[in-house]
C-alpha atoms as a PDB file:
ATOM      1  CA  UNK A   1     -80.985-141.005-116.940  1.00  0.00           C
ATOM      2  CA  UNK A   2     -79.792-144.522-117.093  1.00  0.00           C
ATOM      3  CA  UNK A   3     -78.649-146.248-114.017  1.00  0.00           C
ATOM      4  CA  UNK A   4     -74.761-145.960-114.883  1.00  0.00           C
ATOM      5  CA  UNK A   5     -74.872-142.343-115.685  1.00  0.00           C
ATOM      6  CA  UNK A   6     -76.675-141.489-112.371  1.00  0.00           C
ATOM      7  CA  UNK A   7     -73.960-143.531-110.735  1.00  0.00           C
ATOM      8  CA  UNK A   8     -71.113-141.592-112.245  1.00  0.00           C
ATOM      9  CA  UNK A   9     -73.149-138.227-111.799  1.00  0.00           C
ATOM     10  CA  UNK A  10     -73.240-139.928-107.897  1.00  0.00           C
ATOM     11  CA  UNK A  11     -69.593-139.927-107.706  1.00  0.00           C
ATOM     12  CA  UNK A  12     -68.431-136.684-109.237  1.00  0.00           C
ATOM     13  CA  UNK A  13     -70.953-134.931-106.911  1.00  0.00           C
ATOM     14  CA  UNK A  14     -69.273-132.680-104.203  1.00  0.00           C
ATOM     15  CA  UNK A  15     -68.779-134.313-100.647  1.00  0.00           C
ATOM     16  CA  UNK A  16     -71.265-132.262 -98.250  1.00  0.00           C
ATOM     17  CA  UNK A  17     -68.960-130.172 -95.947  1.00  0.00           C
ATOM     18  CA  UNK A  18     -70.366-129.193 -92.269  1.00  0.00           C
ATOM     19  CA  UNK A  19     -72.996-127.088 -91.989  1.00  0.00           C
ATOM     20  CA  UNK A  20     -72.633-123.495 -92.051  1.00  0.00           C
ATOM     21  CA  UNK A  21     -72.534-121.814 -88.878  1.00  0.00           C
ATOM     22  CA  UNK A  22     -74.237-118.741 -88.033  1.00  0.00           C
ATOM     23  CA  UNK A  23     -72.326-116.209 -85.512  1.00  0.00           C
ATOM     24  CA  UNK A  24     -74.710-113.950 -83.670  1.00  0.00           C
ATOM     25  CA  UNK A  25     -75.634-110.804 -84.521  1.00  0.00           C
ATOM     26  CA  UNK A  26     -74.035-107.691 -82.781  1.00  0.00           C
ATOM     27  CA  UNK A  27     -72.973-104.311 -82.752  1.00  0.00           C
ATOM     28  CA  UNK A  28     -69.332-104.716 -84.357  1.00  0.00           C
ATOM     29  CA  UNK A  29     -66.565-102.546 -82.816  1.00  0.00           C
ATOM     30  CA  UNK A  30     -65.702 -98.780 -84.917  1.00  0.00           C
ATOM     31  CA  UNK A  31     -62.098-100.455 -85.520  1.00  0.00           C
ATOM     32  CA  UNK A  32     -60.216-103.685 -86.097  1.00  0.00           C
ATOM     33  CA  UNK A  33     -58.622-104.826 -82.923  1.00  0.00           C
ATOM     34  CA  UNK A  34     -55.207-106.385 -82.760  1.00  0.00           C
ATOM     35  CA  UNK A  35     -54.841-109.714 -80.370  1.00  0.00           C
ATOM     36  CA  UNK A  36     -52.469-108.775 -77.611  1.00  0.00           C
ATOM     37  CA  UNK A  37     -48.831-110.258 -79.488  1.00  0.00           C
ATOM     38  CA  UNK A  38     -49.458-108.188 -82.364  1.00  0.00           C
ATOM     39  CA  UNK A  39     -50.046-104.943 -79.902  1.00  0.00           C
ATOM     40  CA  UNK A  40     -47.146-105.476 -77.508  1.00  0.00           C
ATOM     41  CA  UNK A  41     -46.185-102.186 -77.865  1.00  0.00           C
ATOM     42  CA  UNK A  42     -48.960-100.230 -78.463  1.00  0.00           C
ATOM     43  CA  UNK A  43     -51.427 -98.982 -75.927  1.00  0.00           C
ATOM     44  CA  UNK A  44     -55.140-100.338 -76.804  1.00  0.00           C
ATOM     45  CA  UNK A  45     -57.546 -97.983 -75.183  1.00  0.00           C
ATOM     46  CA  UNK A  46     -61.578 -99.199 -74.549  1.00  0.00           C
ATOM     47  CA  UNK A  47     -63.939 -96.116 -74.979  1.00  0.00           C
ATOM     48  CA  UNK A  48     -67.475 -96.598 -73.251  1.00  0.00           C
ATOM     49  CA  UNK A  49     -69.695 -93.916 -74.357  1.00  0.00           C
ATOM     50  CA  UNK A  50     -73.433 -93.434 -75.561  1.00  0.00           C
ATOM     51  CA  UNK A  51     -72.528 -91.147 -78.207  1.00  0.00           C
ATOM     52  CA  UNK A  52     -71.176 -93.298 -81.016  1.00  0.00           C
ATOM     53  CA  UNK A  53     -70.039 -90.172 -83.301  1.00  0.00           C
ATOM     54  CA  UNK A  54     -67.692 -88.988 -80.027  1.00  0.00           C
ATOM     55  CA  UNK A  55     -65.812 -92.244 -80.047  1.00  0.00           C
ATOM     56  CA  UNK A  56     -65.144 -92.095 -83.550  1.00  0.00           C
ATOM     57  CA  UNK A  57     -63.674 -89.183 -83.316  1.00  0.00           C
ATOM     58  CA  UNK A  58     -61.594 -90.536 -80.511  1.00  0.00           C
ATOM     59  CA  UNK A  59     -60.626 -93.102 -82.457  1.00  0.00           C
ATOM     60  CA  UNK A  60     -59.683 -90.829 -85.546  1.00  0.00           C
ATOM     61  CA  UNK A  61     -57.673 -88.725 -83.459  1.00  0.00           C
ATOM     62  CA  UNK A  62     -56.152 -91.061 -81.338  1.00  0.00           C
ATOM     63  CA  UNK A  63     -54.779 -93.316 -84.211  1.00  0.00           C
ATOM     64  CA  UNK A  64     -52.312 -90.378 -85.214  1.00  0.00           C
ATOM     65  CA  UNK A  65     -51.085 -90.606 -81.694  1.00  0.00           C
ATOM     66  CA  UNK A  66     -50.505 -94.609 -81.920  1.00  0.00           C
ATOM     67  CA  UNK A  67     -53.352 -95.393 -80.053  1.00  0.00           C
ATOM     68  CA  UNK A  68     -55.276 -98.304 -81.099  1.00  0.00           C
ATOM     69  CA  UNK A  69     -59.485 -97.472 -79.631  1.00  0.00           C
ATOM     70  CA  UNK A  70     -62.157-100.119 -79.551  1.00  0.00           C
ATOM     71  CA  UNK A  71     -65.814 -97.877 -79.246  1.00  0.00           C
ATOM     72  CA  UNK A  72     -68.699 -99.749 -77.233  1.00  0.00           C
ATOM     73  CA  UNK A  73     -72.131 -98.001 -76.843  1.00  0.00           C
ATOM     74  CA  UNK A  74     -73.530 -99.266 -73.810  1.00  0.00           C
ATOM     75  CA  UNK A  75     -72.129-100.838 -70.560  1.00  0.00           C
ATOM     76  CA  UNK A  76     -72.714-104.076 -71.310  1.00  0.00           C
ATOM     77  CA  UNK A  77     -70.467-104.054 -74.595  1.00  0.00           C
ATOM     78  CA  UNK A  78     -68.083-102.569 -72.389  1.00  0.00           C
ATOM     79  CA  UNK A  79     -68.181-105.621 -70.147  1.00  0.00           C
ATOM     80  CA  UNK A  80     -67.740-108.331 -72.568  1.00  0.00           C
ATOM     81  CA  UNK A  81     -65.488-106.387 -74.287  1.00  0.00           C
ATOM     82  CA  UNK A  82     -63.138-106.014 -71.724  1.00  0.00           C
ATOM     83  CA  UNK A  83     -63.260-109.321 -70.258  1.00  0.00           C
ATOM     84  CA  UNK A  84     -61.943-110.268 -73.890  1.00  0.00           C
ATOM     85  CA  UNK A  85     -59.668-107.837 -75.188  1.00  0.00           C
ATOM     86  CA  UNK A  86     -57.741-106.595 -71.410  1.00  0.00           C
ATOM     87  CA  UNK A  87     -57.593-102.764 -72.838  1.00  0.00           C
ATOM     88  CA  UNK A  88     -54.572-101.487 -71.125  1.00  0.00           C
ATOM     89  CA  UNK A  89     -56.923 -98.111 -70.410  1.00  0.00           C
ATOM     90  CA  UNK A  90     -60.696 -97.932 -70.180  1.00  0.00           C
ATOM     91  CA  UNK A  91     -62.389 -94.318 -70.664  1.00  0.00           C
ATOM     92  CA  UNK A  92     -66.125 -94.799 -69.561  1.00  0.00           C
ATOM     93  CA  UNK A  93     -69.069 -92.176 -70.166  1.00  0.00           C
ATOM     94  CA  UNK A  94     -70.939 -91.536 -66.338  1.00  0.00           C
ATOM     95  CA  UNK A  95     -73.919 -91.686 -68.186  1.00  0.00           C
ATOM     96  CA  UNK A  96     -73.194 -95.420 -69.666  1.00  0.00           C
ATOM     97  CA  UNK A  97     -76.578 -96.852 -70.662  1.00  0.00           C
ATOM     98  CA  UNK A  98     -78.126-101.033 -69.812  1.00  0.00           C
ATOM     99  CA  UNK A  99     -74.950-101.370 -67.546  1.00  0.00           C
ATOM    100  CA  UNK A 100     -74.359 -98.309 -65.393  1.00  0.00           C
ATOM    101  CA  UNK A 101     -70.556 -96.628 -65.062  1.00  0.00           C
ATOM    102  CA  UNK A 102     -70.584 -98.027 -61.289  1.00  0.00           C
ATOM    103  CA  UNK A 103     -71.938-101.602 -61.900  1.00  0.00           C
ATOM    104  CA  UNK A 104     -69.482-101.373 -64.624  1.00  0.00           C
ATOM    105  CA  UNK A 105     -66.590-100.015 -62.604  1.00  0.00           C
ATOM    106  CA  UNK A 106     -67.076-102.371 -59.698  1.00  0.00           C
ATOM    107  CA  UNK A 107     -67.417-105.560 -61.795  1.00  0.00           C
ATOM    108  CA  UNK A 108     -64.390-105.020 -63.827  1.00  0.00           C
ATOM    109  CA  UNK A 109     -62.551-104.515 -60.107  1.00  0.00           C
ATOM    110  CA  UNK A 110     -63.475-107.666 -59.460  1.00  0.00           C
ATOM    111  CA  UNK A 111     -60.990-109.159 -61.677  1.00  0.00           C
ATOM    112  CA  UNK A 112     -58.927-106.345 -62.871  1.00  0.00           C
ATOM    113  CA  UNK A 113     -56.853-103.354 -62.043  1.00  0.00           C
ATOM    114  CA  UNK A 114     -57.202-101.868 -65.663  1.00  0.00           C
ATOM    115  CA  UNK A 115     -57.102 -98.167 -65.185  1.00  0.00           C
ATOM    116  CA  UNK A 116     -60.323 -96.604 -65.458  1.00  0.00           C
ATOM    117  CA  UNK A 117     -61.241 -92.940 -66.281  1.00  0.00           C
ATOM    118  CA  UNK A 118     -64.969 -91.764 -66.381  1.00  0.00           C
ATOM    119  CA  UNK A 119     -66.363 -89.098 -68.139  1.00  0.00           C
ATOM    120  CA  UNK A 120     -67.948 -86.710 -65.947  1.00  0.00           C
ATOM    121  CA  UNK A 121     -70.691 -84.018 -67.364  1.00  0.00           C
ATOM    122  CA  UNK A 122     -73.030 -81.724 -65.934  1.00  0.00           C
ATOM    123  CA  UNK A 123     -75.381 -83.404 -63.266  1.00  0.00           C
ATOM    124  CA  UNK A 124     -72.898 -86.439 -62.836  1.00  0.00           C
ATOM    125  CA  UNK A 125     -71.488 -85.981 -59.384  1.00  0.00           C
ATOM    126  CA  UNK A 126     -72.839 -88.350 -57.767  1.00  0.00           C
ATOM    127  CA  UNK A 127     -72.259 -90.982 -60.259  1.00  0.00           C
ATOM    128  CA  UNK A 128     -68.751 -89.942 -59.943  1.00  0.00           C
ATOM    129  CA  UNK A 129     -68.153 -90.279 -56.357  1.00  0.00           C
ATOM    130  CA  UNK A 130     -69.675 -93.442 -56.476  1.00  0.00           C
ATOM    131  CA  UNK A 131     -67.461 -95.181 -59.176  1.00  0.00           C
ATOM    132  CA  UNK A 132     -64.468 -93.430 -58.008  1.00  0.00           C
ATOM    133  CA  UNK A 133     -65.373 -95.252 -54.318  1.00  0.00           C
ATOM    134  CA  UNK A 134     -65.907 -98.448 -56.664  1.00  0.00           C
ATOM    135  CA  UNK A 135     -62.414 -98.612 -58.143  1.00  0.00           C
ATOM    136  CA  UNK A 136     -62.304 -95.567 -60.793  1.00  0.00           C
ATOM    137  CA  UNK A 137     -59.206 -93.830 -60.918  1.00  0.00           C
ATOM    138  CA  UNK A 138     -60.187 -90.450 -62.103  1.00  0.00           C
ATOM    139  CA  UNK A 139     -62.655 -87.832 -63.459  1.00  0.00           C
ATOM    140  CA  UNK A 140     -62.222 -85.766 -66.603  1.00  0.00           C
ATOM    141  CA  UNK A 141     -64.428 -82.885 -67.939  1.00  0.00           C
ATOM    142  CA  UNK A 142     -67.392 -84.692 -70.644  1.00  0.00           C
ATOM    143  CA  UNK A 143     -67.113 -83.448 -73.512  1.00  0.00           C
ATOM    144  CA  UNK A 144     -63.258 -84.583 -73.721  1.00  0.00           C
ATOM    145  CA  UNK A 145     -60.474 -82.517 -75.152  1.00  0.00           C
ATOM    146  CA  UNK A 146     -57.558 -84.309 -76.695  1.00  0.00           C
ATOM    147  CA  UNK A 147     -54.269 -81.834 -74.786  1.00  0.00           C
ATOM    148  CA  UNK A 148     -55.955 -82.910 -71.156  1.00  0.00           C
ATOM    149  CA  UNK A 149     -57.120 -86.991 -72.481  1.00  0.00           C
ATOM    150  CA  UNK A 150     -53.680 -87.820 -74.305  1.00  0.00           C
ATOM    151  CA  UNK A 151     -51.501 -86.999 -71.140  1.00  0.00           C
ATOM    152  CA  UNK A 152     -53.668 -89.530 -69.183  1.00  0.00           C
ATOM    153  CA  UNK A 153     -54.210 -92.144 -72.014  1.00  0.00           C
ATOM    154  CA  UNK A 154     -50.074 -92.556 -72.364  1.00  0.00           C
ATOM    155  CA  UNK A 155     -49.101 -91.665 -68.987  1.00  0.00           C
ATOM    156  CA  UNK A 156     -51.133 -93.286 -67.054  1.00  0.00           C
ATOM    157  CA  UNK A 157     -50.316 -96.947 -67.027  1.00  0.00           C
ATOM    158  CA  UNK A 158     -47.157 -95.644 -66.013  1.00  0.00           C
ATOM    159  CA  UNK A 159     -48.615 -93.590 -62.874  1.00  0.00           C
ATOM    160  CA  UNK A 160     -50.448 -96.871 -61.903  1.00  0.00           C
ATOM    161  CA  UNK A 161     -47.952 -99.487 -61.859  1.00  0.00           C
ATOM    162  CA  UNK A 162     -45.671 -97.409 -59.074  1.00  0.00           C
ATOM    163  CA  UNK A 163     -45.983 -99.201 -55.989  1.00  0.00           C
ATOM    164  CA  UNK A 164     -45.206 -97.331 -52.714  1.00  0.00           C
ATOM    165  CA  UNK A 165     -46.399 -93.347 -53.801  1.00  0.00           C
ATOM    166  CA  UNK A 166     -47.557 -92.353 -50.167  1.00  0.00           C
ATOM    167  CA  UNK A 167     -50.886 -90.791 -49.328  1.00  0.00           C
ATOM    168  CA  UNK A 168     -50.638 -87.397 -48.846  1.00  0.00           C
ATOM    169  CA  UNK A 169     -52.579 -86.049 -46.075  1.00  0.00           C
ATOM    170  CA  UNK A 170     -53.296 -82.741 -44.557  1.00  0.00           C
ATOM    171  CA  UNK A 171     -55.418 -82.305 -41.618  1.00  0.00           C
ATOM    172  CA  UNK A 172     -58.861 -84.027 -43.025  1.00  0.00           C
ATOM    173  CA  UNK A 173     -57.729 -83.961 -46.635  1.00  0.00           C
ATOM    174  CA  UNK A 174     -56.096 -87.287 -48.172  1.00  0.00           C
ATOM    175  CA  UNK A 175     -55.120 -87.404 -52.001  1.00  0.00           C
ATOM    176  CA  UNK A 176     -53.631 -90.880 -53.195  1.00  0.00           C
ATOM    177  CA  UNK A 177     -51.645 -90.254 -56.081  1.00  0.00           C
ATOM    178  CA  UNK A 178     -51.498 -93.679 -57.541  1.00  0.00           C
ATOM    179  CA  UNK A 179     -55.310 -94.308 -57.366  1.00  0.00           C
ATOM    180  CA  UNK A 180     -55.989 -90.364 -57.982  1.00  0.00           C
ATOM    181  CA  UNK A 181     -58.614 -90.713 -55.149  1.00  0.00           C
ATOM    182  CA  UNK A 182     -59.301 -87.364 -52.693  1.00  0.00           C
ATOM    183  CA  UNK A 183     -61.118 -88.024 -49.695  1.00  0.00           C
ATOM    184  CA  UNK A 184     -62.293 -84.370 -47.203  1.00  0.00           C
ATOM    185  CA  UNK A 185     -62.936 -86.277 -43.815  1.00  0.00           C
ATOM    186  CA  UNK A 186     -62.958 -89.911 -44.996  1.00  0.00           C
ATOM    187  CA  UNK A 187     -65.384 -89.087 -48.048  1.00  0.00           C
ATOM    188  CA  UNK A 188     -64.272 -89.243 -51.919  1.00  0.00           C
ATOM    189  CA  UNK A 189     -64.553 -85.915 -53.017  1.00  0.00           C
ATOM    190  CA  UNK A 190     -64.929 -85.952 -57.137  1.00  0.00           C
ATOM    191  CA  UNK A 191     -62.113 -83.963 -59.297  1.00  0.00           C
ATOM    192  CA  UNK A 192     -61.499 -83.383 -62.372  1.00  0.00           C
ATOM    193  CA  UNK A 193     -57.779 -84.091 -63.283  1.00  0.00           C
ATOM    194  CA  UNK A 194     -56.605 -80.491 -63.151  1.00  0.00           C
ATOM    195  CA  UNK A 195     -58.332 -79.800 -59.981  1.00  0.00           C
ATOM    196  CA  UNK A 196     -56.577 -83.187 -58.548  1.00  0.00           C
ATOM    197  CA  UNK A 197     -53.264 -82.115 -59.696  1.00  0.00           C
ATOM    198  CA  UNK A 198     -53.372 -78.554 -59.042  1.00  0.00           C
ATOM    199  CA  UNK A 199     -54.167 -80.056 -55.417  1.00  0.00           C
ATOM    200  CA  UNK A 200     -51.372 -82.376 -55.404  1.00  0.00           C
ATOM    201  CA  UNK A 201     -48.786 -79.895 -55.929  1.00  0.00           C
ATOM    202  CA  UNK A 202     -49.706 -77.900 -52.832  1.00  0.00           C
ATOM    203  CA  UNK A 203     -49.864 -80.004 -50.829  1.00  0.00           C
ATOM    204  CA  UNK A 204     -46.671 -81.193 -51.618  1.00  0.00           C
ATOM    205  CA  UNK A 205     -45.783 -77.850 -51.015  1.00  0.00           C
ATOM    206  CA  UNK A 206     -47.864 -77.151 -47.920  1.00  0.00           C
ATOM    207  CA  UNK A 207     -47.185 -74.433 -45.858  1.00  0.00           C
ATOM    208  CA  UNK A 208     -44.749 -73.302 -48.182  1.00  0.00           C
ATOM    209  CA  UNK A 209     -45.664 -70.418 -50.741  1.00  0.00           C
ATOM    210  CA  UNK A 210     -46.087 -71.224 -54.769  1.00  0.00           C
ATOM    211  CA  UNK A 211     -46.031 -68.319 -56.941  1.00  0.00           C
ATOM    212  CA  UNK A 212     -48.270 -68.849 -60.016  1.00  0.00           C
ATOM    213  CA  UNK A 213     -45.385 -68.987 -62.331  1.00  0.00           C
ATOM    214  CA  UNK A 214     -44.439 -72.552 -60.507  1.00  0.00           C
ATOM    215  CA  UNK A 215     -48.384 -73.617 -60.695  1.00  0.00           C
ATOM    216  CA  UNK A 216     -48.511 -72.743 -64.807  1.00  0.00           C
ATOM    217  CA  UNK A 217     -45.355 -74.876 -64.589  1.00  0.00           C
ATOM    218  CA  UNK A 218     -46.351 -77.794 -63.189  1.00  0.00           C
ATOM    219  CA  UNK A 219     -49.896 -78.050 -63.487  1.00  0.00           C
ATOM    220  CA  UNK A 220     -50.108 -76.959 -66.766  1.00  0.00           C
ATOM    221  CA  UNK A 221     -47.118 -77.404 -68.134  1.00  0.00           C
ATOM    222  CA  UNK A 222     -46.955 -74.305 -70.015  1.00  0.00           C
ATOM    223  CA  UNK A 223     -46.823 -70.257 -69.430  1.00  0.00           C
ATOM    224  CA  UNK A 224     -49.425 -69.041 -71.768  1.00  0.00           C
ATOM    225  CA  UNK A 225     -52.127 -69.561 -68.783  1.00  0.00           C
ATOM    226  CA  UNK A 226     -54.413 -67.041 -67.605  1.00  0.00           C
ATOM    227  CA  UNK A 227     -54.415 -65.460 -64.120  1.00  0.00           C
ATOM    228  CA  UNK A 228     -58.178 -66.110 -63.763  1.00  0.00           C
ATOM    229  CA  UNK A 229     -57.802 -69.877 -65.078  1.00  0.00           C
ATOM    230  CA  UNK A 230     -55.981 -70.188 -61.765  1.00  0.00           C
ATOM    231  CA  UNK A 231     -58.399 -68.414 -59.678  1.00  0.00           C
ATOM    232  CA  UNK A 232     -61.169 -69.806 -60.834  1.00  0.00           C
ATOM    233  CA  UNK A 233     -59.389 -73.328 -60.197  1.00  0.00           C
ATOM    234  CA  UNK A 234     -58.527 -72.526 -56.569  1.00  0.00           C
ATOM    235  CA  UNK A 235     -62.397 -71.288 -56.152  1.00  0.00           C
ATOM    236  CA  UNK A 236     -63.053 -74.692 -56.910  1.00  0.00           C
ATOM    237  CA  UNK A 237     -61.212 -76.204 -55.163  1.00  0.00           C
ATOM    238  CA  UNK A 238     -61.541 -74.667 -51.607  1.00  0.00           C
ATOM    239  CA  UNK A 239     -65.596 -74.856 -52.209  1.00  0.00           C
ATOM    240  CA  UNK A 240     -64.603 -78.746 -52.205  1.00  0.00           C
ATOM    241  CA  UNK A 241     -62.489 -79.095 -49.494  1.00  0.00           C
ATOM    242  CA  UNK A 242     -65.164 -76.846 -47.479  1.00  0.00           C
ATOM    243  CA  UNK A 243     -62.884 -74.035 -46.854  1.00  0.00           C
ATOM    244  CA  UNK A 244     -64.433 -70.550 -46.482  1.00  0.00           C
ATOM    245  CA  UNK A 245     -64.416 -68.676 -49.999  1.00  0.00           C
ATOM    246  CA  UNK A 246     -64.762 -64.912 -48.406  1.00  0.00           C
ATOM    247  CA  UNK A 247     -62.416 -66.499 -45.174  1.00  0.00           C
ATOM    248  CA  UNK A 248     -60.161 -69.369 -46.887  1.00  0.00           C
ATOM    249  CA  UNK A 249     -58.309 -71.123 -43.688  1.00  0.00           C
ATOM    250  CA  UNK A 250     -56.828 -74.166 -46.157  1.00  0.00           C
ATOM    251  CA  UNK A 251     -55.992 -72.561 -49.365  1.00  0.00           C
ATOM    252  CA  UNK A 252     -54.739 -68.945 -48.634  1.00  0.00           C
ATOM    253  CA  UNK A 253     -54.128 -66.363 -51.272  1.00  0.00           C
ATOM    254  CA  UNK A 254     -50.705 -64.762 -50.343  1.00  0.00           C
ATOM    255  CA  UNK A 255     -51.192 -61.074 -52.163  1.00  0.00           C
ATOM    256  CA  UNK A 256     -49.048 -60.965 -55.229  1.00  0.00           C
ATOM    257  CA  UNK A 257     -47.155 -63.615 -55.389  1.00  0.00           C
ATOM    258  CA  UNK A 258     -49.672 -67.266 -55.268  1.00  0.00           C
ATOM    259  CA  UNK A 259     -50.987 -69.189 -52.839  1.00  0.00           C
ATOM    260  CA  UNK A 260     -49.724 -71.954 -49.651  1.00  0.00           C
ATOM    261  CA  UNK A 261     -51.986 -74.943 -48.413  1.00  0.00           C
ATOM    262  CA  UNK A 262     -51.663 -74.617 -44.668  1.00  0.00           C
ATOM    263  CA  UNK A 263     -51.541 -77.648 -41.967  1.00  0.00           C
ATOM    264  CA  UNK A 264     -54.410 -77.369 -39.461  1.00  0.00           C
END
């Protein structure tokens, strides 16, 4: 090539651009996330659980419901995650791998009053009691159902931005409504969300008598309940408030009609 065709071949040659960046790998979230404008009215819920399959399903499910769902595997997804999406709810497996459900719980409180409901399964007490003492608001059964989640998922923001909801108490029992946090003698007792509202309603009924037509009513929200759903409910209860099963002093069974949470 002579020296005036390499010239012109010089010339017509593309101007270098920048060089190519290179984003680091990572586990990419099961769905598309909106930036905060575009979701001002629609609820964007952060799932934390080890079992990827269960928060797709979550996120099938709760897409029908107009729920948008971002799914992180491990605790430390979770964390970044939140920091930069602010999910208006955060559901959060007890059993949360690299970062655990109460380092998890306790950092985000740090910062942020984003409600937080952890998944509680067999053998997870403990982990429960200490992230609800960290800042989590409540406990639901692990494996989740959809009729008890939903409730809580579009209901709850709601429940946590009233200011002033006193603290019930009853002799050494105190349930806060707005943080859904029971404490038997200044300890957090942990309860899942039926338990906590099935106690909620007596004792804003105490020492009165509630049939179990009112309890189907307003703990369940529907008639098609079965008598020993309710027993086995109040069972569970009074072995958590340390009442007397065979001699119940706090919870007392009036004979054919319900039951009446007595002052001490």
């Amino acid at each position: 090539m002579n020296d005036q065709a390499a010239a012109a071949a010089a010339s017509s040659a593309p101007t270098p651009g920048p060089p190519a960046r290179h984003l680091p790998a990572g586990p990419a979230p099961l769905t598309a996330v909106s930036t905060a404008a575009e979701r001002a009215h629609v609820p964007l819920l952060l799932v934390a659980d080890p079992d990827a399959g269960l928060g797709h399903e979550l996120v099938l499910a709760l897409a029908a419901k107009g729920v948008e769902t971002t799914v992180c595997t491990d605790g430390a997804q979770a964390l970044l995650r939140t920091g930069a999406l602010h999910p208006d709810l955060i559901l959060i497996s007890a059993g949360i791998p690299v970062v655990d459900a109460v380092t998890f719980v306790t950092a985000v409180r740090g910062s942020l009053s984003t409600p937080i409901i952890l998944g509680v399964g067999a053998g997870d007490a403990d982990r429960a009691v200490e992230a609800l003492a960290s800042g989590a608001n409540l406990c639901v059964a692990r494996p989740y159902r959809l009729p008890e989640l939903l409730p809580l998922i579009t209901g709850i923001r709601d429940d946590t931005a009233v200011t002033g909801t006193p603290v019930l108490t009853c002799g050494s029992i105190e349930l806060d409504p707005t943080a859904h946090v029971v404490r038997v003698g200044g300890r957090i007792v942990a309860m899942p969300l039926r338990e906590f509202e099935l106690l909620h309603y007596l004792m804003l009924n105490a020492d009165r008598v509630v049939d179990r037509r009112q309890i189907q009513h307003h703990v369940w929200r529907t008639d098609k309940v079965r008598t020993n759903t309710i027993n086995v409910h109040i069972r569970r209860l009074r072995e958590k408030l340390g009442d007397d099963p065979e001699n119940p002093t706090i919870i007392l069974t009036v004979r054919g009609i319900g039951y009446r949470l007595t002052r001490p």
